[in-house]
Protein backbone atom coordinates (compact mmCIF):
# COMPACT_ATOMS: atom_id res chain seq x y z
CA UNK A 1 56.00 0.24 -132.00
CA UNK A 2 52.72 -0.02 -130.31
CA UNK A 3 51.39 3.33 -128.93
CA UNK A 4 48.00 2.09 -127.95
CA UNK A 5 46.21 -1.14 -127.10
CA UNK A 6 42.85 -2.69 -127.46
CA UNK A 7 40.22 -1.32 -125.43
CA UNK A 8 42.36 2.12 -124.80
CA UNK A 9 40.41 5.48 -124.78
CA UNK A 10 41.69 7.79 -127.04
CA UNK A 11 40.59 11.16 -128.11
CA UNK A 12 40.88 12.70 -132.18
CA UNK A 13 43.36 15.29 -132.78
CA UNK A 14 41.79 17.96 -133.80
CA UNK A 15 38.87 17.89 -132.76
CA UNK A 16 39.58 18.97 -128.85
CA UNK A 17 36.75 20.88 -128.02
CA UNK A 18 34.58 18.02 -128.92
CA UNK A 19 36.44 15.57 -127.28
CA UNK A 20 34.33 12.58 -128.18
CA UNK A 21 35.99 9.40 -126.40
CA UNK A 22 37.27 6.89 -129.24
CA UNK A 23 38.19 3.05 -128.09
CA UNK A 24 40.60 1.04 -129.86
CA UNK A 25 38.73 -2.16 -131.02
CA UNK A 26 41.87 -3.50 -133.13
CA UNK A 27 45.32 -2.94 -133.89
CA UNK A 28 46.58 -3.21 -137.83
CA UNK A 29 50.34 -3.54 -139.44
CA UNK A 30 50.53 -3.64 -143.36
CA UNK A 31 52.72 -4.87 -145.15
CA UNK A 32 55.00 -1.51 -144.92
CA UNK A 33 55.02 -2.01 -140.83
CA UNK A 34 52.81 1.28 -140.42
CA UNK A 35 50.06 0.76 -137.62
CA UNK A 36 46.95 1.82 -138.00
CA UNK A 37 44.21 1.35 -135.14
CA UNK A 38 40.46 0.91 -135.74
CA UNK A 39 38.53 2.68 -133.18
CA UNK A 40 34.89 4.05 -132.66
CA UNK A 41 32.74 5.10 -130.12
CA UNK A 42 30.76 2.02 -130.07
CA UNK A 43 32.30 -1.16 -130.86
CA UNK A 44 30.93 -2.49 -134.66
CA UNK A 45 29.36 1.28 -135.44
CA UNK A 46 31.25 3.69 -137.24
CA UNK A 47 34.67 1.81 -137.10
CA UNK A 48 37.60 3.97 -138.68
CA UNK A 49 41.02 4.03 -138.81
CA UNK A 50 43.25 6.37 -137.42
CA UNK A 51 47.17 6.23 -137.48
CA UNK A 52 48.91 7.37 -134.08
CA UNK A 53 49.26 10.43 -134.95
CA UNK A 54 45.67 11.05 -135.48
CA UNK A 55 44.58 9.91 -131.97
CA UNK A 56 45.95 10.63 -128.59
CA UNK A 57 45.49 9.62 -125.27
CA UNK A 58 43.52 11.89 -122.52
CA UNK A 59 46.67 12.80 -120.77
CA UNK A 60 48.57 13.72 -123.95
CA UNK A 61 45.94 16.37 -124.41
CA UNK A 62 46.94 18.29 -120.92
């Protein structure tokens, strides 16, 4: 399932206090059916991956 979709603003666990907005530029399934989601600040610049449990939305955080 889906927890995000392009162009959402998401936020890195962890890393609250920095709280660095992240956008979701594309959505990935292997082969297993795990989703990843390829986000960055800037769309094309410093693209990673990031599984849902690594990212969360701004009113998860609250």
């Amino acid at each position: 399932m889906k927890k995000f979709a392009i162009n959402d603003e998401v936020y890195e666990a962890g890393k609250f206090g920095l709280r660095v907005a992240l956008f979701v530029w594309k959505i990935n399934r292997d082969a297993k059916g795990l989703i990843t989601y390829t986000c960055s600040a800037i769309k094309g610049r410093n693209e990673e991956e990031y599984t849902d449990k690594q990212i969360y939305a701004l009113a998860e955080l609250f």
